[in-house]
N, C-alpha and C. Protein backbone atom coordinates (compact mmCIF):
# COMPACT_ATOMS: atom_id res chain seq x y z
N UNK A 1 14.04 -5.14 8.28
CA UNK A 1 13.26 -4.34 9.21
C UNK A 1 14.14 -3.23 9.75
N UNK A 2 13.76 -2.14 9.74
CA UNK A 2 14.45 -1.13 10.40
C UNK A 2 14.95 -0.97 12.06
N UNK A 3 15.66 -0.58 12.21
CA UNK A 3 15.90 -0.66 13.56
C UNK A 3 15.34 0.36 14.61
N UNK A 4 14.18 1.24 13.60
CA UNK A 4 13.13 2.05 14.76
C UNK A 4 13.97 3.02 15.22
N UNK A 5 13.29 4.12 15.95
CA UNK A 5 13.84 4.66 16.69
C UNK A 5 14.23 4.45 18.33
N UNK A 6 15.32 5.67 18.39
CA UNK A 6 15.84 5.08 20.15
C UNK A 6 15.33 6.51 20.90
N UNK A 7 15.06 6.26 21.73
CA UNK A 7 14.44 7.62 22.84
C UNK A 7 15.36 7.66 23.64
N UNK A 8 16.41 8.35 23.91
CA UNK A 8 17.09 9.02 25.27
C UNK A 8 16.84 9.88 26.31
N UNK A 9 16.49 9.36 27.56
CA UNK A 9 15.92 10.54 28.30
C UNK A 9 17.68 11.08 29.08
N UNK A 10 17.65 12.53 29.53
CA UNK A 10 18.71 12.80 30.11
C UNK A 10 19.90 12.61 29.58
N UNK A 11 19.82 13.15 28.23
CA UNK A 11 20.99 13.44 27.08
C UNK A 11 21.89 14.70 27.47
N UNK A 12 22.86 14.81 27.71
CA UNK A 12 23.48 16.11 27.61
C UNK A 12 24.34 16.48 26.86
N UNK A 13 24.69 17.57 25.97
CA UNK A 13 25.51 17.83 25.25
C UNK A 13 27.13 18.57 25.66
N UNK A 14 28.29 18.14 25.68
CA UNK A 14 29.63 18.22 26.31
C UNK A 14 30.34 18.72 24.72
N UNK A 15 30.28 20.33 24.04
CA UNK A 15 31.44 20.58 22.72
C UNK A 15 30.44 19.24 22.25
N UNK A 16 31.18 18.36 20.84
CA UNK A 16 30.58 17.52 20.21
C UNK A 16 30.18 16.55 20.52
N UNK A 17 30.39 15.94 21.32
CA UNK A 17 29.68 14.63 21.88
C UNK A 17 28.60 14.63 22.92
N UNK A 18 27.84 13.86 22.59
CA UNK A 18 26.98 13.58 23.10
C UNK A 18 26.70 12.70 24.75
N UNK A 19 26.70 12.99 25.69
CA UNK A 19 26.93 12.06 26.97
C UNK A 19 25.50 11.43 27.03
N UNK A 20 25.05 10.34 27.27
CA UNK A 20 24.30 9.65 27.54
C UNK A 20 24.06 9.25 29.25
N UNK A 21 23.13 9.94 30.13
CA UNK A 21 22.99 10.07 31.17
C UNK A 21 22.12 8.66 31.47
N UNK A 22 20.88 8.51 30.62
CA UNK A 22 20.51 7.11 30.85
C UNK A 22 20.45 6.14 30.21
N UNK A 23 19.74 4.93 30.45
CA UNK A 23 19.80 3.75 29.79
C UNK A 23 18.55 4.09 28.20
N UNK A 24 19.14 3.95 27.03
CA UNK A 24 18.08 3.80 26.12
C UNK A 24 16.80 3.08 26.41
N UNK A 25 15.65 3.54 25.83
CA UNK A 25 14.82 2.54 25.63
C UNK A 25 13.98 2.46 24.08
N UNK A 26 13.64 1.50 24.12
CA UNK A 26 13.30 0.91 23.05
C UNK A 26 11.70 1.22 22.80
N UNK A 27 11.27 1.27 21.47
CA UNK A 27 9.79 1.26 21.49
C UNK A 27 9.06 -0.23 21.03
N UNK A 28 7.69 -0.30 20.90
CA UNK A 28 7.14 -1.28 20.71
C UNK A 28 7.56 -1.92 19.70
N UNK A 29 7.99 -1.23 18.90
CA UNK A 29 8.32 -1.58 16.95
C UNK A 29 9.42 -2.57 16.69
N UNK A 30 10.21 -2.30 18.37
CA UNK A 30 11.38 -3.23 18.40
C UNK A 30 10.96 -4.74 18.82
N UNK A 31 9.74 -5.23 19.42
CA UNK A 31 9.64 -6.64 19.78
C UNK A 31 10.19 -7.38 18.52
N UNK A 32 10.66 -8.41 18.91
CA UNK A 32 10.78 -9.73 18.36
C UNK A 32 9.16 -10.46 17.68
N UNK A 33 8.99 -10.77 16.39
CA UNK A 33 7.89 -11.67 16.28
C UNK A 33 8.23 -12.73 16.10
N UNK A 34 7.01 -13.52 15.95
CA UNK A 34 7.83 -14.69 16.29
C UNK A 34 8.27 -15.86 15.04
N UNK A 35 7.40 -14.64 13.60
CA UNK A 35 8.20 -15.23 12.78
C UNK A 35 9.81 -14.98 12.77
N UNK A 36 10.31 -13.72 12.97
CA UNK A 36 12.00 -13.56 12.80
C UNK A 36 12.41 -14.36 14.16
N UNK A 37 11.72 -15.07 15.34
CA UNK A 37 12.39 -15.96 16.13
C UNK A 37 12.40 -16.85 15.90
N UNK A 38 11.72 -17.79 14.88
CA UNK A 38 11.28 -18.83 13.97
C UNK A 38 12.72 -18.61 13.56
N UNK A 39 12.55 -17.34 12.09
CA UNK A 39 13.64 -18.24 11.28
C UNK A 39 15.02 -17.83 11.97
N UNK A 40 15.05 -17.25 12.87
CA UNK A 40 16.48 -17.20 13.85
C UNK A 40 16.90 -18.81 14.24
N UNK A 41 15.96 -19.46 14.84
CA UNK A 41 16.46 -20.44 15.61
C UNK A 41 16.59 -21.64 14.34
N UNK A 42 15.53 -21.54 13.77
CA UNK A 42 15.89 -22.54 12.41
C UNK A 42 17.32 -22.49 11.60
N UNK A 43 17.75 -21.03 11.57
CA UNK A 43 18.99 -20.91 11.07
C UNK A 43 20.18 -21.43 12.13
N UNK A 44 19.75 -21.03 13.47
CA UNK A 44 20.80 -21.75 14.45
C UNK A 44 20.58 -22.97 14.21
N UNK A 45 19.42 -24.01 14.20
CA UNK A 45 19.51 -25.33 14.35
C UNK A 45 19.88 -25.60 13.03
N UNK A 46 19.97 -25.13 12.11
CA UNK A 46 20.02 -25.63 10.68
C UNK A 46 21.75 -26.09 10.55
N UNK A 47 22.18 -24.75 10.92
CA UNK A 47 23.80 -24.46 11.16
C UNK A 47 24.65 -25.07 12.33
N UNK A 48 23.93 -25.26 13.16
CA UNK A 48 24.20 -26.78 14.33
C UNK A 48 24.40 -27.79 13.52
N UNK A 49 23.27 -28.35 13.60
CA UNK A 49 23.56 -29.40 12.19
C UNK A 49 24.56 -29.93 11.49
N UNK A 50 24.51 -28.14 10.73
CA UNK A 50 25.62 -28.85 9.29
C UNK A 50 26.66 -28.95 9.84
N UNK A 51 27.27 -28.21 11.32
CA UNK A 51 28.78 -28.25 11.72
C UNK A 51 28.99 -29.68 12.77
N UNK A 52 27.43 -30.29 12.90
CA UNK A 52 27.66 -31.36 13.59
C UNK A 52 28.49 -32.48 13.57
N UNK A 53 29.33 -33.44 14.04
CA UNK A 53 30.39 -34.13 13.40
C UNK A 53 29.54 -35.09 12.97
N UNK A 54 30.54 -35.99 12.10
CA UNK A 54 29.80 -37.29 11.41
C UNK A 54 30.48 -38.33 11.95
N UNK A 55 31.08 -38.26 12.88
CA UNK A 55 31.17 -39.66 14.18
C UNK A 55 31.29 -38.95 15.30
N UNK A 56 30.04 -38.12 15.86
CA UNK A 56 30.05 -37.45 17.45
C UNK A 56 30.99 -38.46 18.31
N UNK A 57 31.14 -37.70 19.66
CA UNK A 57 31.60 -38.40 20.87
C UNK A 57 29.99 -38.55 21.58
N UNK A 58 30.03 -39.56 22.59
CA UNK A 58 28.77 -39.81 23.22
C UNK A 58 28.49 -38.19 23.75
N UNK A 59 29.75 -37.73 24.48
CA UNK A 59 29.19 -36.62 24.96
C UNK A 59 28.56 -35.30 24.03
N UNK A 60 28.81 -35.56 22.79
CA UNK A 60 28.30 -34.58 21.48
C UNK A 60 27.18 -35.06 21.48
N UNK A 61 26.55 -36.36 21.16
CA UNK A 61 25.08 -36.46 20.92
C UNK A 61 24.33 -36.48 22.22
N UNK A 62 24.50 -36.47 23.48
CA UNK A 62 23.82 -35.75 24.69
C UNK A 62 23.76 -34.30 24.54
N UNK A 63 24.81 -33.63 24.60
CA UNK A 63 24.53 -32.36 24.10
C UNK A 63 23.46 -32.00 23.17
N UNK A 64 23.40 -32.80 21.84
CA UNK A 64 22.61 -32.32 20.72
C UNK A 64 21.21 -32.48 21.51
N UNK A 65 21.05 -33.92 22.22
CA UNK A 65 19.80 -34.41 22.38
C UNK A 65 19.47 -33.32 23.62
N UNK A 66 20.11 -32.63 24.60
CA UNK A 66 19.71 -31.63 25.27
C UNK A 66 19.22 -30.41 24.92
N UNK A 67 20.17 -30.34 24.38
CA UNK A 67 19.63 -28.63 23.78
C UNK A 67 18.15 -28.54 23.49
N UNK A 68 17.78 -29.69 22.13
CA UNK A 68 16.58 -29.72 21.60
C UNK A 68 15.53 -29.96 22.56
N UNK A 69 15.95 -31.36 23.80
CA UNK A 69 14.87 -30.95 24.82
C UNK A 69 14.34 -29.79 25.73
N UNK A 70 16.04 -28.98 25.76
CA UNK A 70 15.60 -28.09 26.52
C UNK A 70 15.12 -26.74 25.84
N UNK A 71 14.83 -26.85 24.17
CA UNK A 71 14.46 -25.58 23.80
C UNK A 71 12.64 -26.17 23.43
N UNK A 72 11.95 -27.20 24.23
CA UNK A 72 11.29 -27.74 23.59
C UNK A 72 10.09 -27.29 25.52
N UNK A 73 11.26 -26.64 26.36
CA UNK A 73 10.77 -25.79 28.00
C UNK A 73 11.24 -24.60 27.60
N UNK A 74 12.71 -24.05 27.38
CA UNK A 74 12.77 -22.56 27.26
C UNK A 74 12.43 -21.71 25.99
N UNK A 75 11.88 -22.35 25.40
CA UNK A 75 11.62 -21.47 23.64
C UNK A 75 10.54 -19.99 24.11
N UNK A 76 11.37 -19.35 23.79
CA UNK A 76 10.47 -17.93 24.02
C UNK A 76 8.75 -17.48 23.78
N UNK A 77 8.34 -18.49 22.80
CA UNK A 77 6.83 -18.64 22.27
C UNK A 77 6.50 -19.80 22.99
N UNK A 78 5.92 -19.56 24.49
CA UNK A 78 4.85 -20.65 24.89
C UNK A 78 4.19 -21.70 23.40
N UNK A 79 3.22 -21.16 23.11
CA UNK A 79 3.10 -22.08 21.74
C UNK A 79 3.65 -22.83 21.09
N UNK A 80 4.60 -22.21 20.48
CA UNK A 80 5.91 -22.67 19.93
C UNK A 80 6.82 -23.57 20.15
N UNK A 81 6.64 -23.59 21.78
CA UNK A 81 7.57 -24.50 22.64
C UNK A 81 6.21 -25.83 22.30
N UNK A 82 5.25 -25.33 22.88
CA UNK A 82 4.55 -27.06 22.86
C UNK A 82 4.42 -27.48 21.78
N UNK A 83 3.97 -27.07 20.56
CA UNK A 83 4.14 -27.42 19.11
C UNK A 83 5.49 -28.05 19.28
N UNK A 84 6.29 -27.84 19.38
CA UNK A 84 7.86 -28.39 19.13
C UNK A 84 7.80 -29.45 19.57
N UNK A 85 7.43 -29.61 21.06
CA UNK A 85 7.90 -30.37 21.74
C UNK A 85 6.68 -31.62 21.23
N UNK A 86 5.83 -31.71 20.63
CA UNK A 86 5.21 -32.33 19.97
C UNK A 86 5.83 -33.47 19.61
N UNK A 87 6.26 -32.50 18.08
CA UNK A 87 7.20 -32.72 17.08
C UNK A 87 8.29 -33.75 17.60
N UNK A 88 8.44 -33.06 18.83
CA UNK A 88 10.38 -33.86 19.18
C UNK A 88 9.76 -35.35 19.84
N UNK A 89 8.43 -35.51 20.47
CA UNK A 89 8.02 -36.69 20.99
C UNK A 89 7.73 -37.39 20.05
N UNK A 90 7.15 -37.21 18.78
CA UNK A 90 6.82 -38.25 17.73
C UNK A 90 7.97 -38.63 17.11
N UNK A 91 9.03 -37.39 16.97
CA UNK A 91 10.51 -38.18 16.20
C UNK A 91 11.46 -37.09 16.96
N UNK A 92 11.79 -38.24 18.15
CA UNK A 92 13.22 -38.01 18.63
C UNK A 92 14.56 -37.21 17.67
N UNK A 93 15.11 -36.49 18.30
CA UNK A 93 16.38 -36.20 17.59
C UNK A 93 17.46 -37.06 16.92
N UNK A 94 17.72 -37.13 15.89
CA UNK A 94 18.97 -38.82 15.57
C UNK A 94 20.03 -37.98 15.54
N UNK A 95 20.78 -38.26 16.64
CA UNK A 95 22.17 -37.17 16.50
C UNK A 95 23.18 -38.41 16.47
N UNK A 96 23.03 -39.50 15.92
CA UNK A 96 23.93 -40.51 15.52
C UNK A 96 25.03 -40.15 14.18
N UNK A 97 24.98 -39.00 14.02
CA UNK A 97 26.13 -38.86 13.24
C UNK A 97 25.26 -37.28 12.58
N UNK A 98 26.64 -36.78 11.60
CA UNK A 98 25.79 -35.60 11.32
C UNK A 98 25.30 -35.59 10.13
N UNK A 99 25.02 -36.22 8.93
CA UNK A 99 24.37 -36.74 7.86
C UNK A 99 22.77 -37.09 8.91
N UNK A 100 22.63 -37.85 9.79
CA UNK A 100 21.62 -38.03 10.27
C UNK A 100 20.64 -36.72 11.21
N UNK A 101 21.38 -36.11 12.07
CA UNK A 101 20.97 -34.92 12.71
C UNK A 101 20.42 -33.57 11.15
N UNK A 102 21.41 -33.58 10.29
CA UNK A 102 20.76 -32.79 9.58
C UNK A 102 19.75 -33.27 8.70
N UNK A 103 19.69 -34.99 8.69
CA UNK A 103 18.27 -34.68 7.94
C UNK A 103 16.91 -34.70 9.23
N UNK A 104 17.61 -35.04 10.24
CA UNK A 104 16.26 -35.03 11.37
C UNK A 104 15.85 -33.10 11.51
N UNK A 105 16.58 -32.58 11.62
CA UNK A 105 16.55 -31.04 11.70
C UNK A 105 15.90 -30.86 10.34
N UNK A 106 16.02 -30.85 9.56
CA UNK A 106 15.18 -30.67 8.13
C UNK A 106 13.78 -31.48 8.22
N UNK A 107 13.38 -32.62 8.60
CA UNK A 107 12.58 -32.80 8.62
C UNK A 107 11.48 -32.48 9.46
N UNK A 108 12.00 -32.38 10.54
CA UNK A 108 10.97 -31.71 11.43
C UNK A 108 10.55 -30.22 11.41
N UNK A 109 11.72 -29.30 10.78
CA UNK A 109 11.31 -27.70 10.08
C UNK A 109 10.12 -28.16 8.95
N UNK A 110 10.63 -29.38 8.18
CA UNK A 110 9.25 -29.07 7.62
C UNK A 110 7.70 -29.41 8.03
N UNK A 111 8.02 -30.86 9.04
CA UNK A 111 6.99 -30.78 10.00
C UNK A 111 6.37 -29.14 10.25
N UNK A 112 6.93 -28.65 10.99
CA UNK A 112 6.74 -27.41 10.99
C UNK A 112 5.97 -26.19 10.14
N UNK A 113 6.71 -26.17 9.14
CA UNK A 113 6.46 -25.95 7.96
C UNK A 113 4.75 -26.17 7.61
N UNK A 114 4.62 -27.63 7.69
CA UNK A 114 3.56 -28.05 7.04
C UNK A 114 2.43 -27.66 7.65
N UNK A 115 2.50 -27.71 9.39
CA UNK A 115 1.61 -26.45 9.89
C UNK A 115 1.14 -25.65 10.08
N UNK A 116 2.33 -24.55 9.68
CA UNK A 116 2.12 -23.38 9.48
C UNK A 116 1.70 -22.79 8.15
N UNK A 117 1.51 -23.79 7.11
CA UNK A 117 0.88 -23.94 5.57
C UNK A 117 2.26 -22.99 4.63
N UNK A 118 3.15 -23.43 4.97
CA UNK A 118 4.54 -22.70 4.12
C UNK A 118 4.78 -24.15 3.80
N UNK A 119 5.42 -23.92 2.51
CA UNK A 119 6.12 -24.77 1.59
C UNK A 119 7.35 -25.86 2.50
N UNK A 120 7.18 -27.12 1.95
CA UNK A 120 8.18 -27.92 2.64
C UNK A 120 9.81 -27.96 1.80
N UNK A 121 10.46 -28.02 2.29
CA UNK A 121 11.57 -27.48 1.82
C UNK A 121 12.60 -29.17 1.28
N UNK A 122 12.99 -29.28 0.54
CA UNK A 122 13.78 -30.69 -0.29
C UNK A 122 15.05 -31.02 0.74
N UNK A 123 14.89 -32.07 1.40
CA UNK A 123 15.64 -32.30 2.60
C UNK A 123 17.05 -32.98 1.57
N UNK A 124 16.84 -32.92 0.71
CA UNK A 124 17.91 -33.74 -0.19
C UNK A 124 18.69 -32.65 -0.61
N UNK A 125 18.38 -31.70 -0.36
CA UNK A 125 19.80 -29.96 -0.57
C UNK A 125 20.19 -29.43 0.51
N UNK A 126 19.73 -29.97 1.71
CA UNK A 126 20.11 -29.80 3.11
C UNK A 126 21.40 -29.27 2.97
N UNK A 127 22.43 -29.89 2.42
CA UNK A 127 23.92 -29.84 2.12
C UNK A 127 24.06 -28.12 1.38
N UNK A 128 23.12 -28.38 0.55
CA UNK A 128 23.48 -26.94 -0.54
C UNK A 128 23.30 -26.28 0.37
N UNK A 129 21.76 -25.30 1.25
CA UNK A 129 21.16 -24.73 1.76
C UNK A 129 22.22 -24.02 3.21
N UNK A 130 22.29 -25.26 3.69
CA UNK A 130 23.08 -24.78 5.04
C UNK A 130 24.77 -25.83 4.91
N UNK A 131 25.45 -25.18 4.70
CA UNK A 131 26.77 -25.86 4.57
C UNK A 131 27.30 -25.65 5.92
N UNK A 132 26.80 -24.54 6.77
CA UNK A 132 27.78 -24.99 7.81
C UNK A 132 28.09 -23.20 8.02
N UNK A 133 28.59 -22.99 8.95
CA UNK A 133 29.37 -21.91 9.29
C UNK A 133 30.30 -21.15 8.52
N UNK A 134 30.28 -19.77 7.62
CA UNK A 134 31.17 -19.31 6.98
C UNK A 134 32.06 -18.80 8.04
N UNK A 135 33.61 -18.86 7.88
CA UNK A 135 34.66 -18.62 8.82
C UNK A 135 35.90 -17.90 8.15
N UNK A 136 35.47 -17.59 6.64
CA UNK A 136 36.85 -17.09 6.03
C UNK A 136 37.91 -17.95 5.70
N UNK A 137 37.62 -19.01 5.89
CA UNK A 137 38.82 -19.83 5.97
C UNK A 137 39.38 -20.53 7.26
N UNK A 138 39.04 -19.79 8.10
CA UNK A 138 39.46 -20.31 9.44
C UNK A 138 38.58 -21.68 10.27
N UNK A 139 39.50 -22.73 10.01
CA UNK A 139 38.16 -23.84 10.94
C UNK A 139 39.06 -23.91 12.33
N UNK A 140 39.89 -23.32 12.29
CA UNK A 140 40.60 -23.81 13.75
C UNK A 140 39.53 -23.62 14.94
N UNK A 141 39.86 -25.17 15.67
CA UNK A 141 39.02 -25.09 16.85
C UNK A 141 39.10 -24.46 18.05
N UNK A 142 40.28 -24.07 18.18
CA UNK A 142 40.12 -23.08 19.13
C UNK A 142 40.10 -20.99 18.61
N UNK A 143 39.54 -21.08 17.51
CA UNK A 143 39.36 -19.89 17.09
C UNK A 143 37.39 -19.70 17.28
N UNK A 144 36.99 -20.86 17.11
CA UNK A 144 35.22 -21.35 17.69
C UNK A 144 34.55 -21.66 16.08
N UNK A 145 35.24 -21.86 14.92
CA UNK A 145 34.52 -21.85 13.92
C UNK A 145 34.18 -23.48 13.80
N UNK A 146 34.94 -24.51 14.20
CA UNK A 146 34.45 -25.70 14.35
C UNK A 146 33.62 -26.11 15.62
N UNK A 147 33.11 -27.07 15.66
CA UNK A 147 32.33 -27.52 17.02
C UNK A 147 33.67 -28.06 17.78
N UNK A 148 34.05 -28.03 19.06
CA UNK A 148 34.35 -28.11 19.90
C UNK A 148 34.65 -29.46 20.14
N UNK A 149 35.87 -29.96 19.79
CA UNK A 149 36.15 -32.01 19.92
C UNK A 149 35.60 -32.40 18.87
N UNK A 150 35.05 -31.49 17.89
CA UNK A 150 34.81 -32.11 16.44
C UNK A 150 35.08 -33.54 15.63
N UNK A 151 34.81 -34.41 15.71
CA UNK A 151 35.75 -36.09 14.75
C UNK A 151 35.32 -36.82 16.21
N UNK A 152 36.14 -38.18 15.48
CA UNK A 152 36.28 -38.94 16.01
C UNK A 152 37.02 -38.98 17.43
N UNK A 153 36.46 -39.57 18.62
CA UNK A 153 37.74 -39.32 19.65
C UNK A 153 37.94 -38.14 20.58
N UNK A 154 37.44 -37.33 20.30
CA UNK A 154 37.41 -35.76 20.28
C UNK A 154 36.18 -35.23 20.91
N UNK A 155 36.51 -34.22 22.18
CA UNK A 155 35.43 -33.82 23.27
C UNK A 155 35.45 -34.39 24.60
């Protein structure tokens, strides 16, 4: 999608540069729909997931289990939010390890999925699909490319 145009009111010109007197604004063309907020957050939860550890600390799977409740009140699509929160009442989050969180996150996208009459996606390539965070090489945890107390023990 293009990034539209920007309207500047109270532009002045200074030799070559341009001074910007006010705040840009944006036109209609720029909203968010709510398919690209769809597959935004699917790619965040997808990629949560895969970086999730595979022996959390208690305090990692409260976290997991928060977030999802609380994007199930703040999700930007009224709709969207109660559909979800549906979803999350018939099958709880399993953030008991991260083999389990990513197939609960896969399954309920296709829940999803299956509503919205799009194709359900093979929860058995979960692994291929979303591996996790590209970092260059870098997993150091205090650089932010791993989760935070990542393993066993840890957090």
């Amino acid at each position: 999608r293009a990034w539209g145009s920007l309207s500047v009111a109270g532009a002045a010109v200074a030799g070559d540069a341009t001074l910007v007197a006010e705040t840009p604004t944006w036109g209609e063309e720029n909203r968010v729909t709510r398919e690209e907020l769809g597959r935004a957050t699917w790619l965040f939860l997808h990629t949560l997931a895969a970086q999730y550890p595979e022996d959390p600390t208690r305090q990692q799977a409260r976290d997991a289990r928060d977030l999802v409740s609380i994007m199930t009140r703040a999700y930007p699509c009224a709709e969207c939010a109660r559909h979800f929160e549906e979803v999350v009442r018939r099958v709880p989050p399993d953030v008991s390890s991260g083999a389990a969180f990513r197939r609960w996150t896969c399954e309920v996208h296709n829940e999803v999925n299956v509503r919205l009459g799009k194709p359900e996606f093979d929860c058995s390539r979960v692994d291929e699909r979303w591996a996790g965070l590209a970092c260059d090489g870098d997993d150091d945890e205090e650089t932010g490319c791993a989760v935070r107390g990542r393993g066993p023990g840890k957090g």
